[in-house]
Protein backbone atom coordinates (compact mmCIF):
# COMPACT_ATOMS: atom_id res chain seq x y z
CA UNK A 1 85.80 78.19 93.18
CA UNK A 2 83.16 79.60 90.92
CA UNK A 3 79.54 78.94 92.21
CA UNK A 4 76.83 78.87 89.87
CA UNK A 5 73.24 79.70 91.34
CA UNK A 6 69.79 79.73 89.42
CA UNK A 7 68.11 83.07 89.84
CA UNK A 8 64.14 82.75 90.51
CA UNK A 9 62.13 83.79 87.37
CA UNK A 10 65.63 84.66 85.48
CA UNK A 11 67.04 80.93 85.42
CA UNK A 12 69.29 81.05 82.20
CA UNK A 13 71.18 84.25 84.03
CA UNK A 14 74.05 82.67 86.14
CA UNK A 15 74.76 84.00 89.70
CA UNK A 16 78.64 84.33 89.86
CA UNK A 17 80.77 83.58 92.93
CA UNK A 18 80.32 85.32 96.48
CA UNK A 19 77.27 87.63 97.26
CA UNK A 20 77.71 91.18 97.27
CA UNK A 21 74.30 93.55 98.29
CA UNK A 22 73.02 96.00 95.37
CA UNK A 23 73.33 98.70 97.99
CA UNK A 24 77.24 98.25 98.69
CA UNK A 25 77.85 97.69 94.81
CA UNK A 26 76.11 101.51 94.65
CA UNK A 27 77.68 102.66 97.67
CA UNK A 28 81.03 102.15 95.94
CA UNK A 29 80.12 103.35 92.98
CA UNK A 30 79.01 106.46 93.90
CA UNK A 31 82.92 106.80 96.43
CA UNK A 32 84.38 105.94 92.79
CA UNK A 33 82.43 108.87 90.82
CA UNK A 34 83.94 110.93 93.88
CA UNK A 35 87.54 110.10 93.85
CA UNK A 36 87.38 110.80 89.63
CA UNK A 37 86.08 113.72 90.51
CA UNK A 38 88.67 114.52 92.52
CA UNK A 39 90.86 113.50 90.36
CA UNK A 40 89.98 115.17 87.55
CA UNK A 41 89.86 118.56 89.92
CA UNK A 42 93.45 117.36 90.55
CA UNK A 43 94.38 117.06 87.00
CA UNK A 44 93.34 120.61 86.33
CA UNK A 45 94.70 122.38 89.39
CA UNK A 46 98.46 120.44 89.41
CA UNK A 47 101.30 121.26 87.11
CA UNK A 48 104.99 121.07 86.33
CA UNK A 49 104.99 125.14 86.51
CA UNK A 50 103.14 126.54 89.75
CA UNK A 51 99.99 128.30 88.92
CA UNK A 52 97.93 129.35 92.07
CA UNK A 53 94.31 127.16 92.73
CA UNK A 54 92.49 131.08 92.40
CA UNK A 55 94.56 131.82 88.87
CA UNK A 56 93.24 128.17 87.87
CA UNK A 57 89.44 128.46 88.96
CA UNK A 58 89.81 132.25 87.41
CA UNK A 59 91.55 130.69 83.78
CA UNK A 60 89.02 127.90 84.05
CA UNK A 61 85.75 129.61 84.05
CA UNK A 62 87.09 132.97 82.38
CA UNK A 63 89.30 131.99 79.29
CA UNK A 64 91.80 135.06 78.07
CA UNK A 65 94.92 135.72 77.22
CA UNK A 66 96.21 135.23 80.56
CA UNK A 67 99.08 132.27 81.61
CA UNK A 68 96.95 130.33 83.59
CA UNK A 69 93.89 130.56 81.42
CA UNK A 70 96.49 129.52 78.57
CA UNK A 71 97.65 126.74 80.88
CA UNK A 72 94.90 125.45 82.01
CA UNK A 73 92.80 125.57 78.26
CA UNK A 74 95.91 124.35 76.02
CA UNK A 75 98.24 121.78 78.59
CA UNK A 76 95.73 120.49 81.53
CA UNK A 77 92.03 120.20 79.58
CA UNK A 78 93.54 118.36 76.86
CA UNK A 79 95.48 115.73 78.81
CA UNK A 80 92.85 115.71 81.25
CA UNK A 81 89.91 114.45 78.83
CA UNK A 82 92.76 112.17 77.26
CA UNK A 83 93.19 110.76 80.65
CA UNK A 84 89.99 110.40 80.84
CA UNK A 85 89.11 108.52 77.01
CA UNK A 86 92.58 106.32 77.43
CA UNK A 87 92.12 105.03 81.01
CA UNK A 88 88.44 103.89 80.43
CA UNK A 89 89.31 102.15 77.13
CA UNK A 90 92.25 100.20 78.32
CA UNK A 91 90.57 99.15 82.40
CA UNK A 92 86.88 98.48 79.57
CA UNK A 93 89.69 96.47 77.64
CA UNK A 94 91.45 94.49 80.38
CA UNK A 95 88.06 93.47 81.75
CA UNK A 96 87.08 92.12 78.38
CA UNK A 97 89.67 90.57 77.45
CA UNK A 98 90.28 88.22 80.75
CA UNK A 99 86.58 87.76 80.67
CA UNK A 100 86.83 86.71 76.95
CA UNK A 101 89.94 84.49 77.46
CA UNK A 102 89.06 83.17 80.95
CA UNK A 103 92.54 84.61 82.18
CA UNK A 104 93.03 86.66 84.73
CA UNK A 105 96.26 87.38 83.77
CA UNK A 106 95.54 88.58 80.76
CA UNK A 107 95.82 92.88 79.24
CA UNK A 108 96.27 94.05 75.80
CA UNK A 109 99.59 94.61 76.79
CA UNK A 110 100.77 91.51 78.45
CA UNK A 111 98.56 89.57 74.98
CA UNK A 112 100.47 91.71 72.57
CA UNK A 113 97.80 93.96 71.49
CA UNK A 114 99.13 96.99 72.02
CA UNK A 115 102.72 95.54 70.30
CA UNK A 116 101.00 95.42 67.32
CA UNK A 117 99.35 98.24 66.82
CA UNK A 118 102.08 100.11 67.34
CA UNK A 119 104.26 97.98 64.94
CA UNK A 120 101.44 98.40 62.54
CA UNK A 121 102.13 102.38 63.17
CA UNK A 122 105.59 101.58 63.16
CA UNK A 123 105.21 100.63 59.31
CA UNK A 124 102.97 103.31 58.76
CA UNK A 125 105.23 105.88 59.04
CA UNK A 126 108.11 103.86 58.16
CA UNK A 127 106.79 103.01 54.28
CA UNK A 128 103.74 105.43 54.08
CA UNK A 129 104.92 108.51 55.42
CA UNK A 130 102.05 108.91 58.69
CA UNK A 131 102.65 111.88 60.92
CA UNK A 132 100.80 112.68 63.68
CA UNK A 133 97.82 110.53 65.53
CA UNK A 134 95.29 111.09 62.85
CA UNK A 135 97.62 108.94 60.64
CA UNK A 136 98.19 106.49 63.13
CA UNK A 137 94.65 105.55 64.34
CA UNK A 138 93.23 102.87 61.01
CA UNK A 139 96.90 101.31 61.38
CA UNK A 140 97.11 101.46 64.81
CA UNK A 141 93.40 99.40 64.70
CA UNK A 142 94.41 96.85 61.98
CA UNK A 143 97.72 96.29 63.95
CA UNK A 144 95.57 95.57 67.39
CA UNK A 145 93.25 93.42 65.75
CA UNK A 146 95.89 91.33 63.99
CA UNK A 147 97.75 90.60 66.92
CA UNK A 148 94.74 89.74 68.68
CA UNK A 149 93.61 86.95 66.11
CA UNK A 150 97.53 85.98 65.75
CA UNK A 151 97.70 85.50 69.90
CA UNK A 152 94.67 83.40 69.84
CA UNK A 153 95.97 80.93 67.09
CA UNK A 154 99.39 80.68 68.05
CA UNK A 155 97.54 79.61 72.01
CA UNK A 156 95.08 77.13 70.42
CA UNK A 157 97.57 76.01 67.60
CA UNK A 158 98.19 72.47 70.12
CA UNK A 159 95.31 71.16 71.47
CA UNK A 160 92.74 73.27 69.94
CA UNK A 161 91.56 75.55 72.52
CA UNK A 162 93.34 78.09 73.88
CA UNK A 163 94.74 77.68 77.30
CA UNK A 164 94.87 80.68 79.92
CA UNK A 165 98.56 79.52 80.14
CA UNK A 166 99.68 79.25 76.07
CA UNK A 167 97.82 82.40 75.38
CA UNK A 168 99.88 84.14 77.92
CA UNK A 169 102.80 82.91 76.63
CA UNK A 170 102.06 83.14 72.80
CA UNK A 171 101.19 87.22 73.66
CA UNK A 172 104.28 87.75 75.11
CA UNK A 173 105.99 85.97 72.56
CA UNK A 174 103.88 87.78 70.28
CA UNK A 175 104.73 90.47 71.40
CA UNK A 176 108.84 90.69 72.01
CA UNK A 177 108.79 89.71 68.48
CA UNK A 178 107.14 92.53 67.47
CA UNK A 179 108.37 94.95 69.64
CA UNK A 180 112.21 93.94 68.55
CA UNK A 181 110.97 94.54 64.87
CA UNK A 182 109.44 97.88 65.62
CA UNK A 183 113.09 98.84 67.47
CA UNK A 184 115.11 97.47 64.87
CA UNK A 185 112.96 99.52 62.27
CA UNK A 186 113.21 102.73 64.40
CA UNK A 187 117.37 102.29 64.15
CA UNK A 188 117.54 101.86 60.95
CA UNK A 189 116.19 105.15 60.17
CA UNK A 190 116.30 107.70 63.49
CA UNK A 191 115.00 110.64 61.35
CA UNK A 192 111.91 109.15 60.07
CA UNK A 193 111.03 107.53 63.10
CA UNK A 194 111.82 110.43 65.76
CA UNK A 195 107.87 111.37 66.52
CA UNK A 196 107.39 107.96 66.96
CA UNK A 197 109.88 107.31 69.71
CA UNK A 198 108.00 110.46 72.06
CA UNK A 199 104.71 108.59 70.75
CA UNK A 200 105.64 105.36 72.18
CA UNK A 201 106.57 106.37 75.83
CA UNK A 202 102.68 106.24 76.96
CA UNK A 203 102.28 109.98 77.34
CA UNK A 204 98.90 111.88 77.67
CA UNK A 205 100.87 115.13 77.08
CA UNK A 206 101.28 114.99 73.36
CA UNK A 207 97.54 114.72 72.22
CA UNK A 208 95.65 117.35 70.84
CA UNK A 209 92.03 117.82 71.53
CA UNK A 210 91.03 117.56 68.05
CA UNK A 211 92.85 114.03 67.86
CA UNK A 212 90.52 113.30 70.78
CA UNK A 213 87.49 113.51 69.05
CA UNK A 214 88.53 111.79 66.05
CA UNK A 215 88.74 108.67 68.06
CA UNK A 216 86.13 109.50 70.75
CA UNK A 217 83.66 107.63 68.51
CA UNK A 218 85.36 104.51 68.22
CA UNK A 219 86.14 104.52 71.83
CA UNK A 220 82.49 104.68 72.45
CA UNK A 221 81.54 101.98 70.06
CA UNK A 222 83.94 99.96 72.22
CA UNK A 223 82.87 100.78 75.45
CA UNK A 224 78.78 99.88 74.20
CA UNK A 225 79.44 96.76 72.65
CA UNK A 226 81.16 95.88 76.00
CA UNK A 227 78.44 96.92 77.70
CA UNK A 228 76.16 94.95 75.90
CA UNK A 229 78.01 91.72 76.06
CA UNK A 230 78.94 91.65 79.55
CA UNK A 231 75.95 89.76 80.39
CA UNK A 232 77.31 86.67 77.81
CA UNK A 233 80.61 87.17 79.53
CA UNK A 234 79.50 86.03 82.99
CA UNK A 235 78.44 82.76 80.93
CA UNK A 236 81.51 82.45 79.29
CA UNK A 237 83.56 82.70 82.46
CA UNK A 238 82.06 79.43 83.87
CA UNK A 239 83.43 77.67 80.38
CA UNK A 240 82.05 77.31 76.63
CA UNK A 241 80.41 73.97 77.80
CA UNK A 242 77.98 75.36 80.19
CA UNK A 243 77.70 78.66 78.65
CA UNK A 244 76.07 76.91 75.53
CA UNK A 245 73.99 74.99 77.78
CA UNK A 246 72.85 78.12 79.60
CA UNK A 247 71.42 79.81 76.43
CA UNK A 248 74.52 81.71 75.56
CA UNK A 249 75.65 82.43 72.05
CA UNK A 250 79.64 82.04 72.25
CA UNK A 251 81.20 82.50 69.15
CA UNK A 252 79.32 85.81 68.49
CA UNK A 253 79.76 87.22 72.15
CA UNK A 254 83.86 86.28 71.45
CA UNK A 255 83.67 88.31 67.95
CA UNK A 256 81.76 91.39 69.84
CA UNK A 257 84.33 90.95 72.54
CA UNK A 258 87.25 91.23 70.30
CA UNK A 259 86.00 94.00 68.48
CA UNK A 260 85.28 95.81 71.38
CA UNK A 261 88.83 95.01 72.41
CA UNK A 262 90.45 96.25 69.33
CA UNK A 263 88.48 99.31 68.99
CA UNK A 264 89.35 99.99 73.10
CA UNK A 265 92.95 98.99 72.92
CA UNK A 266 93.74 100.31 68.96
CA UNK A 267 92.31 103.49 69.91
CA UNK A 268 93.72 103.97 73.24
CA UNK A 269 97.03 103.33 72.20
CA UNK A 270 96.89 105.71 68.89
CA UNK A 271 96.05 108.46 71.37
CA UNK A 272 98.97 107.48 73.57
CA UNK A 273 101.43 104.99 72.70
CA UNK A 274 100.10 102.44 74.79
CA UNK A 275 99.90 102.41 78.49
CA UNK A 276 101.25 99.06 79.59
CA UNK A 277 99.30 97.15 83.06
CA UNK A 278 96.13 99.74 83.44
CA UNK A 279 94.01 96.66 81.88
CA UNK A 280 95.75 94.52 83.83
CA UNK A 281 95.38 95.85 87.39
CA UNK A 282 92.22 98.07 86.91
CA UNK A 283 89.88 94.92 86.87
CA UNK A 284 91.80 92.98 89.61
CA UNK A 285 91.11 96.05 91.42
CA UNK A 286 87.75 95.85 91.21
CA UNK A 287 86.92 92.59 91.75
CA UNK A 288 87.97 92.74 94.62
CA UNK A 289 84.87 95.32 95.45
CA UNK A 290 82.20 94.14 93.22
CA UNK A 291 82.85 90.37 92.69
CA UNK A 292 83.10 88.60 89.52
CA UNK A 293 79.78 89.80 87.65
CA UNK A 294 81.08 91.46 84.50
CA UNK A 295 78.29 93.77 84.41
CA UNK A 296 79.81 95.58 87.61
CA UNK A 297 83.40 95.34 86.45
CA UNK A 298 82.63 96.64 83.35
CA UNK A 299 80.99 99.81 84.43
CA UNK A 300 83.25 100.22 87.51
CA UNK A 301 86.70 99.41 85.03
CA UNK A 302 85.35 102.88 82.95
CA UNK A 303 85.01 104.78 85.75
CA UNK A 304 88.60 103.24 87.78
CA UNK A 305 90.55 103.37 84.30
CA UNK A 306 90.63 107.13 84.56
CA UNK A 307 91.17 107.37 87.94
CA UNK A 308 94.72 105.71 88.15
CA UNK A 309 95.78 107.24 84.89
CA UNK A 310 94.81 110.64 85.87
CA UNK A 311 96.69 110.05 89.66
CA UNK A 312 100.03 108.28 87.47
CA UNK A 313 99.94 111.86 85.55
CA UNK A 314 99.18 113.95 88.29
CA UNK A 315 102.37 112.44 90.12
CA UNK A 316 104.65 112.23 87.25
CA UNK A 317 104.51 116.68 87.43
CA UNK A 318 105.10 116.67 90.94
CA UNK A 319 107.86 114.33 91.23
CA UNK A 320 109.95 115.58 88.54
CA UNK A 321 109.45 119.54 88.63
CA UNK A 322 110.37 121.29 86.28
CA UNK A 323 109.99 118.47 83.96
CA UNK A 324 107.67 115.54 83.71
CA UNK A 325 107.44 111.76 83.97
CA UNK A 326 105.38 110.08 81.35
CA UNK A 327 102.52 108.43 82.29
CA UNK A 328 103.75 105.28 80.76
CA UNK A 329 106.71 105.28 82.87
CA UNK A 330 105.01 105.40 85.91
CA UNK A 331 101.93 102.70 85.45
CA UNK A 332 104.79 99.91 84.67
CA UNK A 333 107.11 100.99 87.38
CA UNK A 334 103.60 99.83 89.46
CA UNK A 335 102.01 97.82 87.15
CA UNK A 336 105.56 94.76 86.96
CA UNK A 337 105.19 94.78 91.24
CA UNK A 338 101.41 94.05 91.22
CA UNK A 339 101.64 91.92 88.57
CA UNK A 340 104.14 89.80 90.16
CA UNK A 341 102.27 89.92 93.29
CA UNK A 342 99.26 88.45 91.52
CA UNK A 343 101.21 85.63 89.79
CA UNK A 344 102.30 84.77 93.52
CA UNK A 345 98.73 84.94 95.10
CA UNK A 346 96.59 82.32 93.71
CA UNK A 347 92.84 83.19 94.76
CA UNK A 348 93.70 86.51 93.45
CA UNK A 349 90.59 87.76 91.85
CA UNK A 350 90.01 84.48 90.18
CA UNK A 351 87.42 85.05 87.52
């Protein structure tokens, strides 16, 4: 049960659920700057071809003409700071959205977010000719927002609020509708819509650098307007009622939360293709260490995001040498057990 307390000098701020000390909130933080660390280290030193840990620290520091410096500058670095972009985005996005939608259940993925923007892309290349991800991002956007208005009417079309239940259900509607059109589209015409098939598996392989910084500033745009709202979003968790009472301005904390959500998701899934669950298990995750102040899971969500994309990539070369196992693959093979363990446990990281 969430328990509301009155903070002494600060009495419109809301004190969420069970106590946890400043100092173990830190503590953790500063173990999860460590393991994305060494993560990141791990990103850059592990391959599908073997390249020794001296020819990679040599490559790294030194670039040349050499195979590991070419490695290490043109395959790892990219998909490393990809990694890095996509994983805070979509655990930034998964926090948001079950803050915004009081569902713990709730992802981009699992509320049909990510199904439409890559429908939208899906028509994109199918009647406008797009290739590659600089094409894809404005459609990829206006595809994530749509299906992010359209998941919210379709759950409050009945009683006139939207239920944590009938938005569930109306996303995945939502979003087997979509995804059948996008597949159905993609027979039609296998030529045309051969780069988007690869695009589509979740892979932080396939983007370029470049295409990184093109969306870097949306992604950032995202993450700050989360940032800034997750303060209203502890309010909003305890219901519209009292959040109105407690000072809170709802309807423009929900349209800052839904743009940061589109701008997260949208550009996180142009980059990639979508990376289903990461949203969905990278708050639950950390609510379990920092309780349910937004403000913590916010700022821990960036920093865990990463982390379990950058360990799904770093397995998918090991386990597959010579080839590789997409990143997308991997995060649902994980993601459909913990989210059916979560359905089954009912205090799980209630919000």
């Amino acid at each position: 049960m969430t328990i509301v307390r009155e903070v002494a000098g600060h009495s419109s701020v809301p004190r969420l659920g069970r106590d946890i000390s400043a100092p173990r909130r830190l503590l953790g933080l500063a173990l999860l700057l460590f393991v994305l660390t060494a993560s990141v280290l791990a990103s850059l030193a592990v391959g599908a071809n073997h390249v020794p840990l001296s020819q990679v620290w040599q490559g790294f520091w030194h670039p040349d003409k050499s195979e590991a410096s070419v490695i290490v500058w043109t395959l790892r670095v990219p998909r490393t700071v990809v990694g890095i972009a996509v994983g805070a985005a979509l655990g930034v996005a998964g926090a948001s959205i079950q803050a915004l939608t009081r569902n713990p259940l709730a992802d981009p993925g699992i509320l049909g977010v990510n199904a439409g923007a890559g429908f939208a892309v899906t028509l994109g290349v199918g009647f406008f000719g797009l290739s590659g991800i600089t094409g894809y991002i404005w459609f990829a956007f206006a595809g994530a927002a749509i299906a992010t208005v359209l998941v919210y009417l379709i759950g409050s079309a009945t009683r006139g609020t939207a239920s944590p239940v009938t938005l569930v259900l109306a996303g995945v509607a939502l979003g087997a509708v979509l995804n059948g059109f996008s597949t159905f589209l993609t027979l039609i015409n296998p030529e045309t819509f051969r780069s988007i098939r690869n695009w589509g598996l979740g892979s932080v392989a396939r983007t370029s650098l470049d295409d990184t910084v093109v969306v870097a500033p949306l992604l950032a745009v995202g993450l700050l307007i989360a940032v800034v709202v997750s303060g209203s979003l502890n309010s909003i968790a305890l219901g519209d009622d009292l959040a109105v009472s407690l000072g809170t301005k709802v309807l423009r904390t929900r349209i800052l939360g839904v743009i940061a959500v589109t701008l997260l998701a949208g550009g996180a899934t142009a980059l990639t293709g979508g990376i289903a669950f990461i949203g969905l298990m990278v708050p639950h995750i950390v609510r379990w260490f920092v309780g349910p102040d937004q403000r913590w899971i916010i700022v821990y969500s960036a920093l865990a995001g990463p982390v379990l994309i950058l360990a799904s990539d770093v397995l998918g070369r090991v386990i597959a040498r010579p080839g590789e196992i997409e990143v997308g693959i991997l995060t649902a093979v994980i993601g459909a057990p913990a989210l059916i363990a979560l359905v089954r446990r009912r205090k799980a990281s209630g919000l």
